[in-house]
Protein backbone atom coordinates (compact mmCIF):
# COMPACT_ATOMS: atom_id res chain seq x y z
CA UNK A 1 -0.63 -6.48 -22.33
CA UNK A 2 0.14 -9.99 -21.85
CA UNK A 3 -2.98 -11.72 -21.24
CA UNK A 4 -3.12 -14.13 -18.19
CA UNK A 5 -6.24 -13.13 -16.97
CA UNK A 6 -7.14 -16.24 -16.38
CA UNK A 7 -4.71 -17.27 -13.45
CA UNK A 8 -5.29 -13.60 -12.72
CA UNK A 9 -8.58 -14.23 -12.12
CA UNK A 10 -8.44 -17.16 -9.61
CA UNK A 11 -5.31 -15.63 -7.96
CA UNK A 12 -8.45 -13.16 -7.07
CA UNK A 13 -11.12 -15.23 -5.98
CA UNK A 14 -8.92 -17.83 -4.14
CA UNK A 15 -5.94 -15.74 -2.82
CA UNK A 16 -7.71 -11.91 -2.34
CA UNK A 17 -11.03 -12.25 -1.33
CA UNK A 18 -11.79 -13.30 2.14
CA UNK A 19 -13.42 -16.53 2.02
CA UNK A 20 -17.15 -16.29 3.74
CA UNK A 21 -16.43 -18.17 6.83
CA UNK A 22 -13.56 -15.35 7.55
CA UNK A 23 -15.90 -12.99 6.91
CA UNK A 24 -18.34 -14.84 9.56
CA UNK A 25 -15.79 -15.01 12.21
CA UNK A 26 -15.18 -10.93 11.94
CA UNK A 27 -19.08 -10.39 12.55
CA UNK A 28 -19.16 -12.89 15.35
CA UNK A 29 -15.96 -11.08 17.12
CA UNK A 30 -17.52 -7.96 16.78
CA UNK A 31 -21.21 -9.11 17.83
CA UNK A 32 -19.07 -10.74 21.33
CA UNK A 33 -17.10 -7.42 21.88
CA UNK A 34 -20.02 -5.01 21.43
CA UNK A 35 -21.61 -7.30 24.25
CA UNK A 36 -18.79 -7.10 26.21
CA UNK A 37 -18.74 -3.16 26.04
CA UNK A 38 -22.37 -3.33 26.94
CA UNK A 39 -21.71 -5.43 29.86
CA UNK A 40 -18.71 -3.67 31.39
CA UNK A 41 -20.87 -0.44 31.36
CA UNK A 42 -23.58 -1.69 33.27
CA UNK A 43 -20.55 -2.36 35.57
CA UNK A 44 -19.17 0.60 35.52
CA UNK A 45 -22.35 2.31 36.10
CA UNK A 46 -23.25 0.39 38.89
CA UNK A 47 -19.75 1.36 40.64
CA UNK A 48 -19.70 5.11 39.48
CA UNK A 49 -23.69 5.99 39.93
CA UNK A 50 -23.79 6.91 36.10
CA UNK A 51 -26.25 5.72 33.82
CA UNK A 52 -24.38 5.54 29.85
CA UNK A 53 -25.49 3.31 27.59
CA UNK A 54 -24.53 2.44 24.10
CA UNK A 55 -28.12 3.54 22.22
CA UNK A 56 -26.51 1.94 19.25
CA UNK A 57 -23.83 0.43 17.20
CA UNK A 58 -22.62 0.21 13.16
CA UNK A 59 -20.19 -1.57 11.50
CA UNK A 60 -17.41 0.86 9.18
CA UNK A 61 -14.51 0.67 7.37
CA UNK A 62 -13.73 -2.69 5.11
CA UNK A 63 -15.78 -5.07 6.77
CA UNK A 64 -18.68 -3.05 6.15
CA UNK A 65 -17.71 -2.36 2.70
CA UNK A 66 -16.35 -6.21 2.40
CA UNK A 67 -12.90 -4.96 0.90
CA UNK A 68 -10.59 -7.07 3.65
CA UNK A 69 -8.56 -8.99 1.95
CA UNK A 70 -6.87 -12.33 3.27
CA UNK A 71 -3.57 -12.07 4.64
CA UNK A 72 -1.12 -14.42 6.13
CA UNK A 73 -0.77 -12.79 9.82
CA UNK A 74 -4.42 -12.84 10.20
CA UNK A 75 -4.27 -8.61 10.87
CA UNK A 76 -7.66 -8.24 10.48
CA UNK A 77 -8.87 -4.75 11.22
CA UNK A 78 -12.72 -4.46 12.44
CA UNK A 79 -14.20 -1.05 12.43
CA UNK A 80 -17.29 -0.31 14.71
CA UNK A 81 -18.93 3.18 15.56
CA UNK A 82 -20.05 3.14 19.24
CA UNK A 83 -23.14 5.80 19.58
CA UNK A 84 -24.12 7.39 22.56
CA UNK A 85 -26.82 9.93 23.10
CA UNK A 86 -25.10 13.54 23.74
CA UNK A 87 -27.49 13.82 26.95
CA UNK A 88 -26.27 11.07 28.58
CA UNK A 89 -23.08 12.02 28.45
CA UNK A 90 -23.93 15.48 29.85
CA UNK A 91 -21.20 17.31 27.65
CA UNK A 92 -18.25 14.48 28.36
CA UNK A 93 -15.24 15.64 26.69
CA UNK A 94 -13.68 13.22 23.60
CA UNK A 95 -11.17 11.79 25.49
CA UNK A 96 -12.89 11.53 28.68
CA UNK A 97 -15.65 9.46 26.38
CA UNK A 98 -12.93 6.99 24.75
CA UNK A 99 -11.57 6.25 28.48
CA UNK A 100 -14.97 5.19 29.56
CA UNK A 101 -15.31 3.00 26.91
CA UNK A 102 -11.76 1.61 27.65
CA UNK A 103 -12.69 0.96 31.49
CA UNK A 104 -15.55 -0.65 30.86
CA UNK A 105 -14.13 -3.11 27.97
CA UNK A 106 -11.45 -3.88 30.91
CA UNK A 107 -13.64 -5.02 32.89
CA UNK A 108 -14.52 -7.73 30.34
CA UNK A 109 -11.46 -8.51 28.57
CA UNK A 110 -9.16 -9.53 31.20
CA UNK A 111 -8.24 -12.70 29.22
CA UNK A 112 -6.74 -10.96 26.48
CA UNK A 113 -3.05 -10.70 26.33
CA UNK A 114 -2.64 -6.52 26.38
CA UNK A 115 -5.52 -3.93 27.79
CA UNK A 116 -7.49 -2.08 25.26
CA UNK A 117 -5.35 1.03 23.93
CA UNK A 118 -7.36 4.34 24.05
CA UNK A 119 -5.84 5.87 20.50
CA UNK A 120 -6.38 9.25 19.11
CA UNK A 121 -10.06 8.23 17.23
CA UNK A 122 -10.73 4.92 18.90
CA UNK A 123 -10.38 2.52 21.67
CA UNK A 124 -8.77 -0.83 20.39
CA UNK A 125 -8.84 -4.03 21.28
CA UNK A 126 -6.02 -6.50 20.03
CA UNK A 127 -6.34 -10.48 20.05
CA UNK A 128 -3.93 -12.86 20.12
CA UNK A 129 -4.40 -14.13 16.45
CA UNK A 130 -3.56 -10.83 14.91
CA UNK A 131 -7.50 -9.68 14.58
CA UNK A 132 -8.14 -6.03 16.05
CA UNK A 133 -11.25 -4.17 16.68
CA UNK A 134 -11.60 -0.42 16.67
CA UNK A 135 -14.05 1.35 18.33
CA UNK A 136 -14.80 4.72 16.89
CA UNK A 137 -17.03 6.21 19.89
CA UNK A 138 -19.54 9.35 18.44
CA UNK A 139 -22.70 11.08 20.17
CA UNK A 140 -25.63 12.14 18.95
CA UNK A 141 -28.58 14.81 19.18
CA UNK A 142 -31.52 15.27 17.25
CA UNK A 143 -31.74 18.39 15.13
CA UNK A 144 -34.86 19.92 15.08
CA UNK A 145 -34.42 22.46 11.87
CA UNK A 146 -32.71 18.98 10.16
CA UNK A 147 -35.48 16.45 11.37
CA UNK A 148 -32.56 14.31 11.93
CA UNK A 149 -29.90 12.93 14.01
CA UNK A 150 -26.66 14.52 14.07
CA UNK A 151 -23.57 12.51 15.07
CA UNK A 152 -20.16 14.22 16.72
CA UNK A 153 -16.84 11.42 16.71
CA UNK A 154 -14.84 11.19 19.27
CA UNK A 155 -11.27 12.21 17.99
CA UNK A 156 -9.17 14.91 19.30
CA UNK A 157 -12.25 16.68 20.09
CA UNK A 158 -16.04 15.98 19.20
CA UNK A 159 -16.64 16.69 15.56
CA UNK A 160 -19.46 16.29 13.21
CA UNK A 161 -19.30 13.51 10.73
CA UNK A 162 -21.61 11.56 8.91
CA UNK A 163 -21.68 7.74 10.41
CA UNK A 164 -22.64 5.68 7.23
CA UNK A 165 -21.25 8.78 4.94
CA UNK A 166 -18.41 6.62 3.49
CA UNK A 167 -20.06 3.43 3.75
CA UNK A 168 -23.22 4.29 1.28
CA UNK A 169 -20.35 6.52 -0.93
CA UNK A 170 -18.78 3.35 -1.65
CA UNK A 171 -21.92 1.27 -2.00
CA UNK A 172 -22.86 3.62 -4.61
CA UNK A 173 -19.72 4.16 -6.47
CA UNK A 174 -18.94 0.22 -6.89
CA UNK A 175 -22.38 0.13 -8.46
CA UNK A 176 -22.01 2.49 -10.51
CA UNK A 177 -18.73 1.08 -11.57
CA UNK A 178 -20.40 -2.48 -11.85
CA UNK A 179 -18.31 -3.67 -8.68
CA UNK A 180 -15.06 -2.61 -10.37
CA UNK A 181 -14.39 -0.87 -7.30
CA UNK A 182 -14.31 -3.30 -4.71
CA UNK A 183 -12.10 -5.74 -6.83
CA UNK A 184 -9.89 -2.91 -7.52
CA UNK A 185 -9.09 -1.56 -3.84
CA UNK A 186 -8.89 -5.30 -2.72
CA UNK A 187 -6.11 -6.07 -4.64
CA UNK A 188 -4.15 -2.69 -4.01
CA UNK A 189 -4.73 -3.56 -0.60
CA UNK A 190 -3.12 -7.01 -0.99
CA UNK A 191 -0.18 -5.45 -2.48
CA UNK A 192 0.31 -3.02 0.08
CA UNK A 193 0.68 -5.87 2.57
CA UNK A 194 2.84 -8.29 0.41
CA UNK A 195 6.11 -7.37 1.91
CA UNK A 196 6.54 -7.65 5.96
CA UNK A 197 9.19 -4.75 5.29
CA UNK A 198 7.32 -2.47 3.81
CA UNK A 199 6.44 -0.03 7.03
CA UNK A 200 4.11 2.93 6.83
CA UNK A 201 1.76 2.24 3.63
CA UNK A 202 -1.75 3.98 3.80
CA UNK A 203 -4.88 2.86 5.34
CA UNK A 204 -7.71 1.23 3.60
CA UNK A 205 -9.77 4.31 3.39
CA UNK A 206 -6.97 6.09 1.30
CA UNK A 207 -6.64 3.64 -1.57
CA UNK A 208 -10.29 3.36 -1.34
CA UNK A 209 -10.57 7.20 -2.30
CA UNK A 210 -7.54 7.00 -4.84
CA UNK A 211 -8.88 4.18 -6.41
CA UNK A 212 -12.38 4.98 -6.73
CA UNK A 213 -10.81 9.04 -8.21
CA UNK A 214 -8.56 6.99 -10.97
CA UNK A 215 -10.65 3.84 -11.84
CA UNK A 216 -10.15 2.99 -15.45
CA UNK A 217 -13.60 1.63 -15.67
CA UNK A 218 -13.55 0.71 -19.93
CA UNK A 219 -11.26 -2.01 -19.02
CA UNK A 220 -12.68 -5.58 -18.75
CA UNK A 221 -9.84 -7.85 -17.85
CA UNK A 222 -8.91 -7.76 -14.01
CA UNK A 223 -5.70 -7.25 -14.61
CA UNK A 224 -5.76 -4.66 -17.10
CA UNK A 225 -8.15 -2.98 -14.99
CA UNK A 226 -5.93 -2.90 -12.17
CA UNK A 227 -2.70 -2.06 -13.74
CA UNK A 228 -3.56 0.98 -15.91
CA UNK A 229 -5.97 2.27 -12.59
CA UNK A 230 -2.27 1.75 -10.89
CA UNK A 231 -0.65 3.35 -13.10
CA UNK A 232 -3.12 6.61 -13.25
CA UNK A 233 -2.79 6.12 -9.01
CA UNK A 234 1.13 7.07 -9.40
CA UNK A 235 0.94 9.62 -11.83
CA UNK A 236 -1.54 10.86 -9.35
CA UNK A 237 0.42 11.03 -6.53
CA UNK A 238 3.48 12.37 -8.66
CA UNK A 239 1.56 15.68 -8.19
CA UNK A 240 -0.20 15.27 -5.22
CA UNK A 241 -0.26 13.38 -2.32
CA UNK A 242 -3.46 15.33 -0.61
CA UNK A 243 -6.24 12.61 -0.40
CA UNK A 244 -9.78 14.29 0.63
CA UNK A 245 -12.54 12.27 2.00
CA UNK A 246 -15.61 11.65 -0.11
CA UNK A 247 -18.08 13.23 2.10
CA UNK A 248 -17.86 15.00 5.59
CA UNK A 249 -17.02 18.32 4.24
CA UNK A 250 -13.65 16.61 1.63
CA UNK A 251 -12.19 16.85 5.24
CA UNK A 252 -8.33 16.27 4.74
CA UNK A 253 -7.47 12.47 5.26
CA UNK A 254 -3.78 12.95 4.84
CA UNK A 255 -3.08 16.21 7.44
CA UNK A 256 -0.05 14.85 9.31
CA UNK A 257 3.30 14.22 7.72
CA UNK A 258 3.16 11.19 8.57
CA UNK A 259 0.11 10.77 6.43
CA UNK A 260 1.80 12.12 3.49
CA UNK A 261 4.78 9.85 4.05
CA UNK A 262 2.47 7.21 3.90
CA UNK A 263 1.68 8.15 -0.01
CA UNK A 264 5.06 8.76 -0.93
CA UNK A 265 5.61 4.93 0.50
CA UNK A 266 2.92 4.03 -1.97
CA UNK A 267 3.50 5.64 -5.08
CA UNK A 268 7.52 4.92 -4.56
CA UNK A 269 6.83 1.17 -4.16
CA UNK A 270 3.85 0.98 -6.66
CA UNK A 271 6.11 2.96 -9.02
CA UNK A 272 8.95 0.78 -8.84
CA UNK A 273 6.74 -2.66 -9.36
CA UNK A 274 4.68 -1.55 -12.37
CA UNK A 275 8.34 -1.04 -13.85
CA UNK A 276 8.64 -4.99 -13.66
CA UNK A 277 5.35 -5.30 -15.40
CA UNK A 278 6.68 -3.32 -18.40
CA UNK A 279 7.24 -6.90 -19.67
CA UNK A 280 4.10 -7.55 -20.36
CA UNK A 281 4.12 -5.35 -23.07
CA UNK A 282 7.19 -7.02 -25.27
CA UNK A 283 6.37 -8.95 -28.28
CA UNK A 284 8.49 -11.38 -26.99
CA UNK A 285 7.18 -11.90 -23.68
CA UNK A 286 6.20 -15.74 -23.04
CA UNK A 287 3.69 -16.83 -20.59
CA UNK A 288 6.30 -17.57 -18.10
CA UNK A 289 7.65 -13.83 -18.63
CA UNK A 290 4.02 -13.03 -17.46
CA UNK A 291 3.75 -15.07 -14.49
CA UNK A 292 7.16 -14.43 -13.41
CA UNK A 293 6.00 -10.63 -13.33
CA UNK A 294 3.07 -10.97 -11.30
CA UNK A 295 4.86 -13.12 -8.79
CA UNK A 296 7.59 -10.58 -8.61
CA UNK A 297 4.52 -7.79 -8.28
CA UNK A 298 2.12 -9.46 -5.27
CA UNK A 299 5.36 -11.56 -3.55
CA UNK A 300 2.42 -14.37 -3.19
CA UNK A 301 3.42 -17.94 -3.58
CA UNK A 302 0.45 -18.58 -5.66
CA UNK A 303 2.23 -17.20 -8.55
CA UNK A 304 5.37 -19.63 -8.47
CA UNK A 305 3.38 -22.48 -7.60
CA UNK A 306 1.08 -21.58 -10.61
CA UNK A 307 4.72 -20.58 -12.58
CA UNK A 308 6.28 -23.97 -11.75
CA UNK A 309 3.02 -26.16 -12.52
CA UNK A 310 3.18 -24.68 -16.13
CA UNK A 311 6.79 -25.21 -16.71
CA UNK A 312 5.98 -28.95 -15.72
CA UNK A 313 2.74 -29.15 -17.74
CA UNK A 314 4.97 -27.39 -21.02
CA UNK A 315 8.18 -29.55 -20.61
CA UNK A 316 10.05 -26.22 -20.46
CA UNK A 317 13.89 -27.39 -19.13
CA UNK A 318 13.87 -23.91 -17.09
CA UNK A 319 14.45 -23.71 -13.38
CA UNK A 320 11.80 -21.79 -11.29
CA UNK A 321 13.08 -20.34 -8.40
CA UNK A 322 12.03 -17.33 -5.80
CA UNK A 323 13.62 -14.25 -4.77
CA UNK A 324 14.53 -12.30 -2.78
CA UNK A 325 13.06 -8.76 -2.92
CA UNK A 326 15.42 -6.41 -1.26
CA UNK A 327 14.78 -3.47 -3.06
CA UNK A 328 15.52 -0.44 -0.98
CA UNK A 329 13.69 3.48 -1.14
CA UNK A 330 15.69 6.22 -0.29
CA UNK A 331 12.63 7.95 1.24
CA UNK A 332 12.44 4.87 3.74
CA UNK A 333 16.32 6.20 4.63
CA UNK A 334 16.36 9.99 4.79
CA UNK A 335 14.40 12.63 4.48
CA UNK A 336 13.92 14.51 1.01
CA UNK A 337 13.88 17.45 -0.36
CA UNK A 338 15.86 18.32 -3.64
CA UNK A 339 16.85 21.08 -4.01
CA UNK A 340 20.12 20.49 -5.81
CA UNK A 341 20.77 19.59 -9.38
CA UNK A 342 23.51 16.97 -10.08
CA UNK A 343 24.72 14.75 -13.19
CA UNK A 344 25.39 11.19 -14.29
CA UNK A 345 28.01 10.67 -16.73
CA UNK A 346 27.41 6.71 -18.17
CA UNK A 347 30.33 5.40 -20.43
CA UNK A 348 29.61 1.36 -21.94
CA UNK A 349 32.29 -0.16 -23.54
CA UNK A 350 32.97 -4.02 -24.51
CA UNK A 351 33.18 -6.41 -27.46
CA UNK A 352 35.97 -4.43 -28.62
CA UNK A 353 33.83 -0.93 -28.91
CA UNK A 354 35.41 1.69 -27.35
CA UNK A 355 33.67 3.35 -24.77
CA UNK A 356 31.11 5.64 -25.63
CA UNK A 357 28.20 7.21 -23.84
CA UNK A 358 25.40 4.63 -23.30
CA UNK A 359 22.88 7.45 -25.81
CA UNK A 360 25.36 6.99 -28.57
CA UNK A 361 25.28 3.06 -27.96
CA UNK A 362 21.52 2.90 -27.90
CA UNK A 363 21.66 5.15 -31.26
CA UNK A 364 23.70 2.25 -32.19
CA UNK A 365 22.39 -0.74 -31.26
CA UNK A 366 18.62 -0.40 -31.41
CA UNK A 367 17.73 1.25 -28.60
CA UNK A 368 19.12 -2.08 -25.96
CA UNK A 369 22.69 -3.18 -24.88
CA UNK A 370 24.47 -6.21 -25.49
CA UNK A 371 25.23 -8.33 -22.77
CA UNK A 372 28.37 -8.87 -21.34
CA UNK A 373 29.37 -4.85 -21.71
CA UNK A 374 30.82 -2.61 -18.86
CA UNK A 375 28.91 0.39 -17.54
CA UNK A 376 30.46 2.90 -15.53
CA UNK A 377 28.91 5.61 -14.09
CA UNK A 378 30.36 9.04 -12.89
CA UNK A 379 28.65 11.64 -10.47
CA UNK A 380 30.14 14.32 -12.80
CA UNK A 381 28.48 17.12 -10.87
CA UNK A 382 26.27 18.79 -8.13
CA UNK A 383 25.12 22.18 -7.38
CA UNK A 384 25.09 20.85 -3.80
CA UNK A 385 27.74 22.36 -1.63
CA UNK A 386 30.41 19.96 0.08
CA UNK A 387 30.65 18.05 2.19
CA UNK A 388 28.17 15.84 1.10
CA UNK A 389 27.56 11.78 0.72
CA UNK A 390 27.28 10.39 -2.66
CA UNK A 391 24.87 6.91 -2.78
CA UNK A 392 23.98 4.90 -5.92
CA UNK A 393 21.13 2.39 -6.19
CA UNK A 394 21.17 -0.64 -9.16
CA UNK A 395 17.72 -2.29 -9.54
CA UNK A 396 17.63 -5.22 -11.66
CA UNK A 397 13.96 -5.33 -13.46
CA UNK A 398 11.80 -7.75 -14.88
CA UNK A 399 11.47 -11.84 -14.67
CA UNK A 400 14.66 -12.62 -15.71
CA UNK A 401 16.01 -10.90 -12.46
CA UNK A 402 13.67 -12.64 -10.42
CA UNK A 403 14.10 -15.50 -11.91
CA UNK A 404 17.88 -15.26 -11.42
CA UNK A 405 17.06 -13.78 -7.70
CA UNK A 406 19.08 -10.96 -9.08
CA UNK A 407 16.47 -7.99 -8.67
CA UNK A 408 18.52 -6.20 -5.85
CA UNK A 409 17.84 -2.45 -5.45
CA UNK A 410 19.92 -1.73 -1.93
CA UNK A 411 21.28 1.84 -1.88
CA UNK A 412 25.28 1.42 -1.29
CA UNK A 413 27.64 4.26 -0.31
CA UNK A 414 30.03 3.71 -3.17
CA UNK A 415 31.33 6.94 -3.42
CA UNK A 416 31.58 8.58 -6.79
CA UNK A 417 32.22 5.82 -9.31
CA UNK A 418 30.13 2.78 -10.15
CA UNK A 419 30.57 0.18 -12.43
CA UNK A 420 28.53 -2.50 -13.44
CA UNK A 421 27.69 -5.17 -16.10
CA UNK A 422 25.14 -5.94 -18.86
CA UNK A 423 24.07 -9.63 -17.97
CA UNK A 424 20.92 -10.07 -18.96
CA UNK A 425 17.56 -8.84 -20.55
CA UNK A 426 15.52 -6.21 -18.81
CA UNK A 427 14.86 -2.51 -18.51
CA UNK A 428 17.45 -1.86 -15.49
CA UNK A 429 18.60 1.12 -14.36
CA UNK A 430 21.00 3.49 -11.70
CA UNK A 431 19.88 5.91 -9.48
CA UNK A 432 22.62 8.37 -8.06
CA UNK A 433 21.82 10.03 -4.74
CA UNK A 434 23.61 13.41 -3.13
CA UNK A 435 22.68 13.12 0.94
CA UNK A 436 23.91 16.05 2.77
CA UNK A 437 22.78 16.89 6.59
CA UNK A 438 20.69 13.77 6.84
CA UNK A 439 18.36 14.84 3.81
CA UNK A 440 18.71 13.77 0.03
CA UNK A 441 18.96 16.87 -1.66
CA UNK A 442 19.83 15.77 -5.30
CA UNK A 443 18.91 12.51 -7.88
CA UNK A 444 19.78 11.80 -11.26
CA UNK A 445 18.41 8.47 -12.73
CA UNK A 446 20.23 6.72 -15.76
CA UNK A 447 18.00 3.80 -17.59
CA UNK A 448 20.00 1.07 -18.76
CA UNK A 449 17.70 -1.31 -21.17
CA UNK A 450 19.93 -4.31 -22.21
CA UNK A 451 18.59 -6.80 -24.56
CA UNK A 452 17.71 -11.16 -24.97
């Protein structure tokens, strides 16, 4: 793998990690709001002749595993558990718990723009500046047989769940992994935020759990770390896309569809951008091959600043440009479930060969195309039953495309012919799609490696 591990390395420290006086500003919006909360009960109290009280408070989630990562819109995401004692509340239902809370942060946030949103496991509050807080509201009693507390959250009904559980779990894994961990799930978060398009990826929590289950811990480098942990992460979720939690029970994290959507998102969009990495692994890849990669991996400007700086400092005569990544998923578009076989037929001709399937001309020509040859590609067949819609996808991939803002990747009705042109290096390729009802049903991929 093409070693720039040391740009890799400050794109890390400078671009990823959340700079300590970030970091301060979360704790000192969460110290304000918990006083707030505080505040508006006593007020709330006062007006309904109750008596709750928060008996105490704990920070969750990334802040208190200090994996948030920087991020241009500021969407910080603050996690604190809210504890009450289960007397107090004199058997309150879940819901009726989280709308308490929400009253009494009313009462105190009347500035803010929007009211805070009672969800399904926590009552938010949103500021201006993109930062949200989420409080996760639980009860507890002591357990006599236990000697210990036992705390119930607040979701769809009161359930037992450990409150630091996850917390110390990840404490102790990144240890034991020499803080591979945390620099690990901080940069898969940071790509799962590096397009504003990309809708729908998972939460923090699941990468945390996918990462920590596939983390190739005997590499050193940061990058190779993180790309062959990647790579293990989609071959993961090529078989399953259940994520269980680390402790309360392996409860199911992804139960909802929508969950599960969420990891198809990721391993479809991970998948497809460790494809453009496959550069790295040419003999012939140069150092702007590598950083042209990376840049085309994260979408951070970091990359084609650092990119352009070195094609200064080397005298290269090569224009740097960005791109435009407009790479579509057909699982963003319709729903899928194939359950239909159908073939590609791919004919290349040019330079006065006739044409011939694109096999027999790799046979031929060591295993890449020449540039400058035609490729035309024929949905031959289906099993699916007409009437159906026939879709093909071309994704350009590797530097060269960026560099040429060529990557593309949109899904075109183009009914059932396609043709196309060899025009420069890269392991390309053609997806066919059959859509019928409003669900793909059938895919057939055809790789089309064309050579320098």
């Amino acid at each position: 793998m093409y070693d720039v591990s040391s740009k890799f390395n400050v794109f890390y420290r400078s671009y990823v990690v959340l700079p300590q006086s970030e970091q301060s500003e979360l704790f000192k919006k969460k110290d304000l709001n918990i006083q707030r909360l505080k505040d508006g009960l006593e007020e709330y109290n006062s007006e309904h002749k109750t008596d709750y009280k928060v008996v105490d408070t704990c920070v969750q989630g990334s802040v208190a595993m200090s994996t948030v990562v920087q991020n241009e819109d500021s969407d910080y995401d603050i996690d604190v558990a809210v504890i009450f004692d289960k007397a107090d509340l004199r058997d309150k239902g879940a819901q009726a718990t989280r709308n308490i809370v929400a009253n009494a942060l009313k009462r105190k946030t009347k500035q803010f723009n929007a009211e805070p949103e009672v969800k399904t496991s926590c009552v938010r509050i949103k500021y201006a500046d993109g930062y949200h807080i989420d409080f996760a509201i639980y009860q507890r009693y002591y357990d006599e047989c236990k000697d210990d507390w036992v705390y119930e959250h607040a979701g769809s009904d009161w359930t037992e769940r450990e409150l630091t559980g996850l917390t110390d779990w990840f404490k102790t894994q990144n240890d034991e992994a020499d803080g591979k961990l945390r620099k690990v799930v901080r940069l898969s978060k940071m790509f799962c935020k590096s397009r504003e398009s990309w809708k729908n990826m998972p939460s923090g929590l699941l990468q945390t759990v996918l990462c920590d289950e596939k983390l190739q811990t005997s590499y050193e480098r940061l990058d190779e770390l993180f790309y062959y942990t990647m790579q293990e992460v989609v071959d993961r979720l090529e078989n399953n896309t259940t994520v269980l939690a680390p402790v309360d029970n392996a409860r199911d994290l992804t139960p909802r569809n929508s969950d599960v959507q969420k990891m198809i998102n990721w391993r479809n969009r991970l998948k497809s951008k460790l494809e453009d990495l496959e550069v790295l692994f040419k003999d012939d890849c140069s150092e702007d091959d590598a950083l042209q990669a990376w840049y085309g991996f994260f979408n951070h400007e970091y990359w084609n600043t650092t990119l352009t700086e070195n094609c200064k400092c080397s005298m290269i005569a090569k224009e740097v440009r960005t791109f435009s990544d407009t790479e579509q998923f057909i699982e963003d578009m319709y729903s899928v479930n194939y359950m239909y076989g159908c073939n590609v037929s791919c004919m290349v001709s040019g330079d006065g060969f006739r044409p011939k399937s694109i096999s027999e001309f790799l046979g031929i020509l060591n295993h890449y195309l020449p540039h400058n040859f035609e490729i035309r590609c024929t949905m031959t067949y289906t099993t699916c039953p007409q009437p159906y819609r026939i879709l093909w996808k071309v994704k350009n991939v590797g530097p060269e495309a960026e560099r040429r803002n060529q990557v593309r990747g949109q899904i075109y009705d183009k009914g059932n012919i396609i043709v196309e042109h060899s025009n420069f290096y890269g392991n390309h390729y053609i997806e066919c799609y059959i859509v019928k009802d409003g669900v793909c049903v059938a895919r057939y991929r055809v790789d089309v490696p064309i050579g320098r």
